[in-house]
N, C-alpha and C. Protein backbone atom coordinates (compact mmCIF):
# COMPACT_ATOMS: atom_id res chain seq x y z
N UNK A 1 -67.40 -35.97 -46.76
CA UNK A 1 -68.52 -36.05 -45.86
C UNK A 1 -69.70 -35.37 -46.53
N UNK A 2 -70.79 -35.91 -46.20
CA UNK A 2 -71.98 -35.11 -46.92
C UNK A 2 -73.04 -34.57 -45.95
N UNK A 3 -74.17 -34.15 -45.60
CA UNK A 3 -75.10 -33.43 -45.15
C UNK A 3 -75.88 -33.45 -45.30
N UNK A 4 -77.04 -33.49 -44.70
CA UNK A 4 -78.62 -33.19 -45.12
C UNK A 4 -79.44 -32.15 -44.21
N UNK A 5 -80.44 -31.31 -44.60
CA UNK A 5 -81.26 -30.40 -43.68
C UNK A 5 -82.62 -31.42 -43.53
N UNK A 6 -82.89 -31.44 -42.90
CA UNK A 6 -84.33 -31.85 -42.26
C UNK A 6 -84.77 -30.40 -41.84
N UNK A 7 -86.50 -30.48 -42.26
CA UNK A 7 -87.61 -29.61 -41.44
C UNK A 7 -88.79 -30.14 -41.88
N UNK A 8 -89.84 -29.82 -40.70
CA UNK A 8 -90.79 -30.23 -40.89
C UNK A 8 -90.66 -31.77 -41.23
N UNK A 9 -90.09 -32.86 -40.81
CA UNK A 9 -90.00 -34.18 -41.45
C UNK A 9 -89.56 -34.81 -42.59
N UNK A 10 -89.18 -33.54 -43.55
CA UNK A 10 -88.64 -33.94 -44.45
C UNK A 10 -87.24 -33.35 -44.72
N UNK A 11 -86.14 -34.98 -45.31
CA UNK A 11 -85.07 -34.22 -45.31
C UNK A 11 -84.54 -34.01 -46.86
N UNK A 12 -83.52 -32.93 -47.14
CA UNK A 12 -82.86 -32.70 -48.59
C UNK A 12 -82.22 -33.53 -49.11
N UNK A 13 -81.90 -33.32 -50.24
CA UNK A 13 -80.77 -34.73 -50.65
C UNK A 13 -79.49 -34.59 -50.10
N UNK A 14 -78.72 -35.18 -50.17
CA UNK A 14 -77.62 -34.89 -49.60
C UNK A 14 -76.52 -34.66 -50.29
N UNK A 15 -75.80 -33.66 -49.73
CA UNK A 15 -74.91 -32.64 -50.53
C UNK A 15 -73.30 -33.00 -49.91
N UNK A 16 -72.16 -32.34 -50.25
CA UNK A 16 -70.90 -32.14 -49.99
C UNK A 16 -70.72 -31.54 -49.31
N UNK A 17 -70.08 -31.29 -47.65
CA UNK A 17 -69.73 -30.41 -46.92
C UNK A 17 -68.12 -30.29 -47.54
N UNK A 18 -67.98 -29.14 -47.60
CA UNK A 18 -66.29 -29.26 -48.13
C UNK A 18 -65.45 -28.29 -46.98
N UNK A 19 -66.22 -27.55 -46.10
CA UNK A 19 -65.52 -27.05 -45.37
C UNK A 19 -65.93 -27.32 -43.56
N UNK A 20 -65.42 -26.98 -42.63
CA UNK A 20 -65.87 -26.88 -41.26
C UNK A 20 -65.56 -25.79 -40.76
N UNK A 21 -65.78 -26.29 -39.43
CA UNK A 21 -65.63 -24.38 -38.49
C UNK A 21 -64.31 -24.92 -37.81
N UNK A 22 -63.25 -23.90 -37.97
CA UNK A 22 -62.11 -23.79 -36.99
C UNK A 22 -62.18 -23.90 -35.54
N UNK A 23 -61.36 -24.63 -34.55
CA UNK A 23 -61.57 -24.60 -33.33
C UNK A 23 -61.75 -23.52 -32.70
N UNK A 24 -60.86 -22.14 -33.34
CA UNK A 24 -60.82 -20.63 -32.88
C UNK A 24 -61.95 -19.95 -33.25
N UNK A 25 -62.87 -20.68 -33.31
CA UNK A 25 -64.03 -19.70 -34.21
C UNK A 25 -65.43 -19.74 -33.18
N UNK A 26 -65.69 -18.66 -32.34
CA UNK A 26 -66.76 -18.90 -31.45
C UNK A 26 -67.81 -19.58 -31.41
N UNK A 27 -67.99 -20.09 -33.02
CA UNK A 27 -69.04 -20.81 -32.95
C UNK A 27 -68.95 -22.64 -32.81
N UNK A 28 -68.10 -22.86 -32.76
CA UNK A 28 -67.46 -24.33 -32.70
C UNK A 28 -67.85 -24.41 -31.31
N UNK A 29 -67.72 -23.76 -30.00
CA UNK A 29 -68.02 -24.87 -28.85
C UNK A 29 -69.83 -25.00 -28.76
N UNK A 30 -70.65 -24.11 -29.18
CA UNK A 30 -71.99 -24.10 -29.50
C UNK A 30 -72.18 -25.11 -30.50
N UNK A 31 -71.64 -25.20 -31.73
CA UNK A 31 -71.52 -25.94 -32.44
C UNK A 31 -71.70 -27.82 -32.04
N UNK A 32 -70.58 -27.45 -31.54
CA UNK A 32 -70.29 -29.23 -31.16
C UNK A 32 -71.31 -29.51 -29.67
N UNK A 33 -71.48 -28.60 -28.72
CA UNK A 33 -72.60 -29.10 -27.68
C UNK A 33 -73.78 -29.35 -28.47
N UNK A 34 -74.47 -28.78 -29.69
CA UNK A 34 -75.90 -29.04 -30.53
C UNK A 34 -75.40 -30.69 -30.91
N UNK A 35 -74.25 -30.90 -31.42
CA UNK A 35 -74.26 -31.91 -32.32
C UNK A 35 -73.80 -33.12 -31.19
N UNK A 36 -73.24 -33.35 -30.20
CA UNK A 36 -73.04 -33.81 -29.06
C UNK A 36 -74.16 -34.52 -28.15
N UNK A 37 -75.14 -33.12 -27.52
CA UNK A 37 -76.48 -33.49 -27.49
C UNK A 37 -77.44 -34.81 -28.62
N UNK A 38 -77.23 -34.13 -29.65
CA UNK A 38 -78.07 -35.17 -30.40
C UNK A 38 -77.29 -36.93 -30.56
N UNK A 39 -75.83 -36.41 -30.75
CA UNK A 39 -75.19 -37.48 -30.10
C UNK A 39 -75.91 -38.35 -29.55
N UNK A 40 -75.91 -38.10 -27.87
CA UNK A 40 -75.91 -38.56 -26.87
C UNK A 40 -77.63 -39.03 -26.56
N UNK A 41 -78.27 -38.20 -27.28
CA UNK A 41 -80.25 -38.26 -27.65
C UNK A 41 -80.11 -40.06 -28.26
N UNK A 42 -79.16 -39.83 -29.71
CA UNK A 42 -79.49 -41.12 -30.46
C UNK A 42 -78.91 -42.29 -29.74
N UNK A 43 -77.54 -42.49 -28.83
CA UNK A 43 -77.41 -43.14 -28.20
C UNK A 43 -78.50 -43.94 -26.86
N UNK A 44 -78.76 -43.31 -26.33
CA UNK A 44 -79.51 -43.59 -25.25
C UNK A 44 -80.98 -43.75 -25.01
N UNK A 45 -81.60 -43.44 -26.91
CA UNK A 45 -83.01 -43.29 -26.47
C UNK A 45 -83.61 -44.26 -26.32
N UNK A 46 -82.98 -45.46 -26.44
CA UNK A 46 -83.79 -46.58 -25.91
C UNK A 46 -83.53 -47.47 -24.47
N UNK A 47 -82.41 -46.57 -24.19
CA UNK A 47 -81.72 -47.10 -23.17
C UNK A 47 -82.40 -46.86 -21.86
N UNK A 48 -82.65 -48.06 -20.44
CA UNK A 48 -83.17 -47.55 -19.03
C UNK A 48 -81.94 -47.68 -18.45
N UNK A 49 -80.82 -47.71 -18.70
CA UNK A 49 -79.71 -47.52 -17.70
C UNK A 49 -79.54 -46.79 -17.24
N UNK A 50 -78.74 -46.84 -15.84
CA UNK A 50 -78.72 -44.99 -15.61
C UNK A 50 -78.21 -44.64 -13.89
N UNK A 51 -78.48 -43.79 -13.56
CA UNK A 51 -78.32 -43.78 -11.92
C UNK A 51 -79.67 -42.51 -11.53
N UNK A 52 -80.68 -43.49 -10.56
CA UNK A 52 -82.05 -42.73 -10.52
C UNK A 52 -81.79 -41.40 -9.72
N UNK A 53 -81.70 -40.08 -9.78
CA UNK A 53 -81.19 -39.09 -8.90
C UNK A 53 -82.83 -38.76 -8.36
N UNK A 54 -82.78 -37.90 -7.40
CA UNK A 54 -83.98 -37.33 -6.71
C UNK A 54 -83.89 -35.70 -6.53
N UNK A 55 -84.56 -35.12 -7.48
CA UNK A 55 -84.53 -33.90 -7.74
C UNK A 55 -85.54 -32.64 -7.55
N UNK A 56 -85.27 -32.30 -6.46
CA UNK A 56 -86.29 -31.16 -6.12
C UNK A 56 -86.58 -30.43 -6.77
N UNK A 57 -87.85 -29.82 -7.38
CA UNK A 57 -87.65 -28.78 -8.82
C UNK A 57 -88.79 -27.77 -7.99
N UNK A 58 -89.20 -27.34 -6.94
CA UNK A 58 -90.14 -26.49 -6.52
C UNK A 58 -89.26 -25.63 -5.58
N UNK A 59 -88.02 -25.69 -5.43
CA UNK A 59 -87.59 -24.67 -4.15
C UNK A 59 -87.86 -25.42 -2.78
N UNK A 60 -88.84 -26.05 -2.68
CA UNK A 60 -89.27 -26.45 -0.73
C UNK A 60 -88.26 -27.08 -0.49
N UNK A 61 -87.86 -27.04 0.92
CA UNK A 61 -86.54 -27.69 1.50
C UNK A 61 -86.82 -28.77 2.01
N UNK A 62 -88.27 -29.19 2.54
CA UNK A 62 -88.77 -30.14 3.43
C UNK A 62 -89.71 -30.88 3.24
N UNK A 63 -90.45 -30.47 2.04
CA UNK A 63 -91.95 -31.31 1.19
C UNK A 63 -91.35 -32.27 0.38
N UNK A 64 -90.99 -33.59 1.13
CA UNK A 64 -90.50 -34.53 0.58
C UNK A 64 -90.94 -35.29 -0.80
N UNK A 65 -92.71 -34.87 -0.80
CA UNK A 65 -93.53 -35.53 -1.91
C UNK A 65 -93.07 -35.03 -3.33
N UNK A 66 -92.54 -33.71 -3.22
CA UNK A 66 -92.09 -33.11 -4.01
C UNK A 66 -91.01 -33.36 -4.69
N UNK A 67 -89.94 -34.61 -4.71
CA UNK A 67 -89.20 -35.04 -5.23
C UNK A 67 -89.47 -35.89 -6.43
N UNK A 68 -88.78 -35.45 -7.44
CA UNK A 68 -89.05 -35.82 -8.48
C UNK A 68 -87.54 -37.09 -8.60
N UNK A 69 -88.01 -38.02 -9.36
CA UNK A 69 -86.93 -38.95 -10.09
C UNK A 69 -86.90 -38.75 -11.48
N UNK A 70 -85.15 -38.62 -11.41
CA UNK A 70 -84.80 -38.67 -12.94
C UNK A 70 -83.58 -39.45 -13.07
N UNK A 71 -83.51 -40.18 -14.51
CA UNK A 71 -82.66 -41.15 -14.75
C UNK A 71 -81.14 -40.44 -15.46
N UNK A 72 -80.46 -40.60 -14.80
CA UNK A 72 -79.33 -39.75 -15.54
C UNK A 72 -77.88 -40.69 -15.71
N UNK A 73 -77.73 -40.68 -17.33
CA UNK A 73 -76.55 -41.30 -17.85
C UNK A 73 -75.05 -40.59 -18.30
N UNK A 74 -75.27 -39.63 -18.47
CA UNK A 74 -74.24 -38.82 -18.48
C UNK A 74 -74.42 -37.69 -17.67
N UNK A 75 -72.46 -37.06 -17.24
CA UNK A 75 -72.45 -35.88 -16.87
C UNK A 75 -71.60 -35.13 -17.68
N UNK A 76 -72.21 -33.79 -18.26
CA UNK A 76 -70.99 -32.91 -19.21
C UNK A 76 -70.62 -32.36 -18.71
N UNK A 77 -69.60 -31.63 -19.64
CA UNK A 77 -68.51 -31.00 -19.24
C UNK A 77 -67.62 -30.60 -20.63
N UNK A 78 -68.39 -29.33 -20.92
CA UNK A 78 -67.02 -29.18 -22.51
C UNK A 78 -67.62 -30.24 -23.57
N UNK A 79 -66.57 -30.96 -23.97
CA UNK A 79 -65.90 -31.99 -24.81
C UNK A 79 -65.85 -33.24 -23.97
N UNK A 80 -65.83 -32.99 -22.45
CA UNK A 80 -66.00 -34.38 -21.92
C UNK A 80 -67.27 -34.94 -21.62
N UNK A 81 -67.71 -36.53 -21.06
CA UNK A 81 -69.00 -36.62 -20.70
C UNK A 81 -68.39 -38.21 -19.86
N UNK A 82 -68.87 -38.14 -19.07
CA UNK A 82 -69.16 -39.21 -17.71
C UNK A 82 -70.08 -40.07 -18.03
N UNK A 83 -70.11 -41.29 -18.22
CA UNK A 83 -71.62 -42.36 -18.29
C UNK A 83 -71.51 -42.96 -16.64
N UNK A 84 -72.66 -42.77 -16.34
CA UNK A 84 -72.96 -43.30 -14.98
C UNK A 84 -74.38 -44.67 -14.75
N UNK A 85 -74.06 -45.56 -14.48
CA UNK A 85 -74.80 -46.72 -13.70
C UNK A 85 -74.25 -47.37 -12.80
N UNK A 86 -75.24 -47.82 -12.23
CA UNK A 86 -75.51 -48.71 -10.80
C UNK A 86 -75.02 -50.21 -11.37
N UNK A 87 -74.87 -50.94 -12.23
CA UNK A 87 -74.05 -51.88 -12.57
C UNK A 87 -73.02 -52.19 -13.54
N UNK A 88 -72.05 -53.34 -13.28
CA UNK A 88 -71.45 -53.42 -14.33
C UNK A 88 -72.17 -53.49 -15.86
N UNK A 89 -72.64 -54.51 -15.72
CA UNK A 89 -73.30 -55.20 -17.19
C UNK A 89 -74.28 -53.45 -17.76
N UNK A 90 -74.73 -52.62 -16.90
CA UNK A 90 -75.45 -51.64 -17.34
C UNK A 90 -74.18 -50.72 -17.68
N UNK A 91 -73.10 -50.36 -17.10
CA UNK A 91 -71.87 -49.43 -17.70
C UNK A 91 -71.92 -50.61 -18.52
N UNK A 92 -71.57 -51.34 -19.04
CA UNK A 92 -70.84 -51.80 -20.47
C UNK A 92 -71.55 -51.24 -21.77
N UNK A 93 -73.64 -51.77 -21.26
CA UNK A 93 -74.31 -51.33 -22.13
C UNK A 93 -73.96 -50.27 -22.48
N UNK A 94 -73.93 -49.15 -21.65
CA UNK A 94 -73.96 -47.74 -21.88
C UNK A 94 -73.06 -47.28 -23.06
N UNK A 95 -72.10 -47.50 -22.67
CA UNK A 95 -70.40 -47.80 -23.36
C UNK A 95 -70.53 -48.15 -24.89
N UNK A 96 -71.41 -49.34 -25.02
CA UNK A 96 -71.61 -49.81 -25.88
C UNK A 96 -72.64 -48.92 -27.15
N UNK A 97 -73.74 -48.60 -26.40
CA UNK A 97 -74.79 -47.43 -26.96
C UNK A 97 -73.99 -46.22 -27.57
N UNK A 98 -72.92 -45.97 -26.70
CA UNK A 98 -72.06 -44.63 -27.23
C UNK A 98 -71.23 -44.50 -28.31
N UNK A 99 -70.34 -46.14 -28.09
CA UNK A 99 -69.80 -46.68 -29.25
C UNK A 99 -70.40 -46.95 -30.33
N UNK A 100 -71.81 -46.94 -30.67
CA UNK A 100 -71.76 -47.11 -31.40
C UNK A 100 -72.49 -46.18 -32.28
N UNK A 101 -72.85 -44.95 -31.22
CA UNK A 101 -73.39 -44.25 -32.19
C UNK A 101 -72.21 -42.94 -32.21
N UNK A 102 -71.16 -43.07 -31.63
CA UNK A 102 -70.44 -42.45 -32.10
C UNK A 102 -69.59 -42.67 -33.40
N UNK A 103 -69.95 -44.41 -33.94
CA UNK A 103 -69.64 -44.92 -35.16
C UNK A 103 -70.44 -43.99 -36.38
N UNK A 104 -71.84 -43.99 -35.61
CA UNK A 104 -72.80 -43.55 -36.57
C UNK A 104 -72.40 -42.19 -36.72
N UNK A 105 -72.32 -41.39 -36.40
CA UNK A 105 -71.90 -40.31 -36.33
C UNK A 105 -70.13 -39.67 -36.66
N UNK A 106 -69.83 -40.27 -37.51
CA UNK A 106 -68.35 -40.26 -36.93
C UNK A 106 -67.41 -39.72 -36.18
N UNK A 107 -67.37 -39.56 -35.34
CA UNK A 107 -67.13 -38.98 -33.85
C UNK A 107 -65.93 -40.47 -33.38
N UNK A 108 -64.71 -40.12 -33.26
CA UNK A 108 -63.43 -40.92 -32.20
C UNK A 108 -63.40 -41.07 -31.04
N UNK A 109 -63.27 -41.99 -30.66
CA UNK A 109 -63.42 -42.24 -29.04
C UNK A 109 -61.62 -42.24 -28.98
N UNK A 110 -61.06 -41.60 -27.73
CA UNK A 110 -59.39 -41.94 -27.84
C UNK A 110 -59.85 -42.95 -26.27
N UNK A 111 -59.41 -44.08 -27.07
CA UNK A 111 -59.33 -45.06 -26.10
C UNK A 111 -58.10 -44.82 -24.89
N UNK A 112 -57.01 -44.24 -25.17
CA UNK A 112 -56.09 -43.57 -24.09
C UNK A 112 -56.44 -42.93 -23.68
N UNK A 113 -57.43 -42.12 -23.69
CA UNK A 113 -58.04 -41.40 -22.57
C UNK A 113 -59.52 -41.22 -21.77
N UNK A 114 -59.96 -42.83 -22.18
CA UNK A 114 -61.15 -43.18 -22.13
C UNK A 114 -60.39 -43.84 -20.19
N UNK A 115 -61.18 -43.42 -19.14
CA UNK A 115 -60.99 -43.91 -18.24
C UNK A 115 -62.42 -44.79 -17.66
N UNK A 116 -61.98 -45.96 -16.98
CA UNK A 116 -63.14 -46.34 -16.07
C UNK A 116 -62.91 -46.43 -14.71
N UNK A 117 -63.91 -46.12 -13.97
CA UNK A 117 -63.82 -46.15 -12.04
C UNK A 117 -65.21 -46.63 -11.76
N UNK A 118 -65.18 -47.62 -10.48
CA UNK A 118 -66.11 -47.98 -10.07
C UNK A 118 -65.97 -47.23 -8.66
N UNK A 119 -67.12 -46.76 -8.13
CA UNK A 119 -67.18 -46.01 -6.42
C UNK A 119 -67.29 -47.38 -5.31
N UNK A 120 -66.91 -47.99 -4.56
CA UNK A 120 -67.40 -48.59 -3.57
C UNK A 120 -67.84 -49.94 -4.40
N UNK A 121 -67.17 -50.40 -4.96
CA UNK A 121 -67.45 -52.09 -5.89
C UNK A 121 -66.85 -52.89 -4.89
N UNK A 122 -67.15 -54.49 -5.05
CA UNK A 122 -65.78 -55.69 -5.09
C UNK A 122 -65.08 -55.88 -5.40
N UNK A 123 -65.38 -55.56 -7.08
CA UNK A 123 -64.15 -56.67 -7.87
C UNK A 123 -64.17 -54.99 -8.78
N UNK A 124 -62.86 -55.23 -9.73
CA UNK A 124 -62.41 -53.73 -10.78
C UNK A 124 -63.15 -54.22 -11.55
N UNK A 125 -64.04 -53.08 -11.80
CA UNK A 125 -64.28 -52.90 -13.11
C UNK A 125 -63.65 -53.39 -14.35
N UNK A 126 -64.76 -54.31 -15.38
CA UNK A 126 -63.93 -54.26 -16.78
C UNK A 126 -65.16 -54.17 -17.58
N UNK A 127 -64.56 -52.70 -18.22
CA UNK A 127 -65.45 -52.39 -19.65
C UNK A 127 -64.40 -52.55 -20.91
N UNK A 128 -65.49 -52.40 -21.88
CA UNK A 128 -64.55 -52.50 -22.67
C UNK A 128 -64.92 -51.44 -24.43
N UNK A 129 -64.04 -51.23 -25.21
CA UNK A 129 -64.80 -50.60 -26.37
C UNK A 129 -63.97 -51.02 -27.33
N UNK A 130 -64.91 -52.08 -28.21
CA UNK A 130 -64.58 -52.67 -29.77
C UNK A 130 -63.08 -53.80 -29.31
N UNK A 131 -63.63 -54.37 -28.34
CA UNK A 131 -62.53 -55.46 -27.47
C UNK A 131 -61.32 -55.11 -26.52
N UNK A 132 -61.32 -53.14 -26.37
CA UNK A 132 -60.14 -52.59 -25.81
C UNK A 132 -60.54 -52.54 -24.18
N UNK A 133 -59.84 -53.40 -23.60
CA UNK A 133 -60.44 -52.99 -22.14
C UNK A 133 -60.12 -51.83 -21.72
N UNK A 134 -60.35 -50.80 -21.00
CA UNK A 134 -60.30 -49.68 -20.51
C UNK A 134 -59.49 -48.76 -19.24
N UNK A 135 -58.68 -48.48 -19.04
CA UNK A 135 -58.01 -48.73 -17.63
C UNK A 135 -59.19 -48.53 -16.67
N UNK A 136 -58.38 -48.91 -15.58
CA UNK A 136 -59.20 -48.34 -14.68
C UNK A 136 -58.20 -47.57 -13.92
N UNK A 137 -59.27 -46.26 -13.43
CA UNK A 137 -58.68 -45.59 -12.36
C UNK A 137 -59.15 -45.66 -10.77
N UNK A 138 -58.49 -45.36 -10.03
CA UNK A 138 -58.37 -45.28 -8.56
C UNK A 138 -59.03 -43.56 -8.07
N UNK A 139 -58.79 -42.82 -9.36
CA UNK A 139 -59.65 -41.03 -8.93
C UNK A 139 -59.14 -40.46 -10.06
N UNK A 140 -59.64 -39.62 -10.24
CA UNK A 140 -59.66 -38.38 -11.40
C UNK A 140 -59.58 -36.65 -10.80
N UNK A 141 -59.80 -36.49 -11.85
CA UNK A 141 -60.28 -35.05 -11.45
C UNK A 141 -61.22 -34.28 -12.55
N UNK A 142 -62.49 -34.34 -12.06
CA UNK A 142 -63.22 -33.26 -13.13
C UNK A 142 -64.03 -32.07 -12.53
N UNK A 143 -64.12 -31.29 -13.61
CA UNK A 143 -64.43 -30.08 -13.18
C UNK A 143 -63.30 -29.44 -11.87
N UNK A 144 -62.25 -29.71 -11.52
CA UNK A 144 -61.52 -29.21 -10.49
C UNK A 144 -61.24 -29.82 -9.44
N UNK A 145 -62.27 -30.95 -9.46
CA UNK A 145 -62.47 -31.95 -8.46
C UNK A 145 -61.67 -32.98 -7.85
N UNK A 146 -61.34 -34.09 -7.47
CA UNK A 146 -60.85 -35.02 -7.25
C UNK A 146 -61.65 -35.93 -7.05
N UNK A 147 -62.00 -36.61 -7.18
CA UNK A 147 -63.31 -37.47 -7.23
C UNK A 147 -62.35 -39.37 -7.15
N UNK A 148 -62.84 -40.04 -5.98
CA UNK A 148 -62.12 -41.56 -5.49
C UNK A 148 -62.54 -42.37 -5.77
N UNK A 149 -62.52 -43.98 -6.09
CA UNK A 149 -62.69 -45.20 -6.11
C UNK A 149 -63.55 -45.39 -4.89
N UNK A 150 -62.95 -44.92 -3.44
CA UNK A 150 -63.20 -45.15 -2.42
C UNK A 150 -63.86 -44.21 -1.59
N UNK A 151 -64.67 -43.12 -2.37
CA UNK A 151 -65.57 -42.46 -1.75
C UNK A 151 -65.50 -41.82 -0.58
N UNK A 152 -63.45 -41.63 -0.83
CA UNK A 152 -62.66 -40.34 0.26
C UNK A 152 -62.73 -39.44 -0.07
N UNK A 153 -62.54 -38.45 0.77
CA UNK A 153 -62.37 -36.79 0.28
C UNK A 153 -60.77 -35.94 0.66
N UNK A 154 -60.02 -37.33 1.03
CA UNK A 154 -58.68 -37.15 1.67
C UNK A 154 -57.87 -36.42 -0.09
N UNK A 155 -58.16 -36.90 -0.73
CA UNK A 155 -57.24 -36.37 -2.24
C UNK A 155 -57.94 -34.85 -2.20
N UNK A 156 -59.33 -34.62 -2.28
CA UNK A 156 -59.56 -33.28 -2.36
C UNK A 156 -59.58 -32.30 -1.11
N UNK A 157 -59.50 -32.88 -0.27
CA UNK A 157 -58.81 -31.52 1.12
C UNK A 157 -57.73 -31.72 1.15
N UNK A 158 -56.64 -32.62 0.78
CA UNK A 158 -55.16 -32.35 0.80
C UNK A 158 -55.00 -31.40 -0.21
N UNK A 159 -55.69 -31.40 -1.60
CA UNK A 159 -55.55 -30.51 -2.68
C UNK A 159 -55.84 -29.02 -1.97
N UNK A 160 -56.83 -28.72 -1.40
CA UNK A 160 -57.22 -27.44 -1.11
C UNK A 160 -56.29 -27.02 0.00
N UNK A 161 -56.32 -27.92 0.86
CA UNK A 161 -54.92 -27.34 1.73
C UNK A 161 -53.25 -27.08 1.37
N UNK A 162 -52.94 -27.88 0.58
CA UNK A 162 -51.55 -27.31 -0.04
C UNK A 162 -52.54 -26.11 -0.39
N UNK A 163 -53.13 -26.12 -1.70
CA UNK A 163 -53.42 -24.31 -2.33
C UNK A 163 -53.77 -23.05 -1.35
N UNK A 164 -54.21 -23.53 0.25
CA UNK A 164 -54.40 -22.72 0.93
C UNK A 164 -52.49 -22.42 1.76
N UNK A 165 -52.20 -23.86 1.67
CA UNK A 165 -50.76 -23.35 2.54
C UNK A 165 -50.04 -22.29 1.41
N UNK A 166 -49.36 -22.53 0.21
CA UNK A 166 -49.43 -21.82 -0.93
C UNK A 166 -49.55 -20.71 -0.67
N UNK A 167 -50.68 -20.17 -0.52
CA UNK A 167 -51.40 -18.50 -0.49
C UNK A 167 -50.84 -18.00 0.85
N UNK A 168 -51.09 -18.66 1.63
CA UNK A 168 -50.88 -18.01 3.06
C UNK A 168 -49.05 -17.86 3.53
N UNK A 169 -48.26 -18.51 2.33
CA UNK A 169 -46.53 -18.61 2.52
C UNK A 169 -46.40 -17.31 1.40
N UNK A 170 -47.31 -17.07 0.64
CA UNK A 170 -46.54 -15.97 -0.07
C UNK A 170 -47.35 -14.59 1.08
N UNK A 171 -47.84 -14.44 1.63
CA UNK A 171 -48.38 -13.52 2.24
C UNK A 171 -47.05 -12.86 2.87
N UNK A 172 -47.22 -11.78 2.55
CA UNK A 172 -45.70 -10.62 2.65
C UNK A 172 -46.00 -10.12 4.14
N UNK A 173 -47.39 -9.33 4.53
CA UNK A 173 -47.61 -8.57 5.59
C UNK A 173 -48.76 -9.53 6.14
N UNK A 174 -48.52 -9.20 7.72
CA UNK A 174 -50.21 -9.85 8.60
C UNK A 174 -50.93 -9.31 8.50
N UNK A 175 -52.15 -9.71 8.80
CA UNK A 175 -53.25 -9.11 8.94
C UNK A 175 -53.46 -8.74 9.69
């Protein structure tokens, strides 16, 4: 693999990286969010796909004018990232933008653990990456979450209630 520095617009020639940073090494998850980011910059910068959110950025609870729109295609998390749109043909693009600059970049997509879900569709979802269609799922879980196909919350209050029955069966003395 080789390397180059850019500053100021101009970049060096390009040299031999012969070593990397260990996963155990504090600077690897900083590391990979810088290089991730730019990732995800070269993918999308030409891209209008997206899901339009409405984002209050002044504090007021009730000055409606004050809502700002922003277009948002991914959600992170770590090492993971979510692509989000309002259509099929726009998730494929997306998919596609990622694929391929994760080519550029050499960066692996593990297609076994590449999931797709549509919220409240007709028909399942089919994406696909480099001809692999994608499963689809029925819910996940990120960030702790449970998150549905069907835009229930029955998977994530059954979750919190076992963990609350749980706590309250090991309880030795009453309160």
């Amino acid at each position: 693999m080789h390397g180059t520095v850019q500053y100021d617009g101009s970049s060096s020639d390009p040299f031999p990286i012969r070593s990397d940073v260990k996963q155990v090494c504090v600077l690897a998850p900083t590391l990979f969010g810088i290089f991730f980011s730019l990732l995800l910059s070269y993918a999308f910068n030409q891209s209008e796909d997206g899901v339009y959110l409405h984002i209050r950025n002044d504090g007021s609870l009730f000055n409606l004018a004050r809502l700002r729109e922003k277009n948002s295609r991914e959600i992170l998390f770590a090492d993971d990232a979510a692509l989000t749109a309002n259509t099929e043909e726009a998730r494929q693009q997306l998919m596609n933008c990622f694929a391929h600059a994760c080519k550029e970049f050499p960066l692996t997509i593990s297609i076994k653990k590449t999931n797709v879900m549509g919220q409240d569709v007709s028909s399942i979802p089919n994406i696909s990456i480099d001809g692999h269609i994608l499963e689809v799922v029925g819910e996940f879980t990120y960030l702790g979450s449970t998150i549905s196909s069907n835009l229930s919350l029955d998977a994530e209050l059954n979750k919190l209630i076992g963990k609350t029955a749980t706590v309250l069966a090991h309880l030795g003395k009453r309160v």
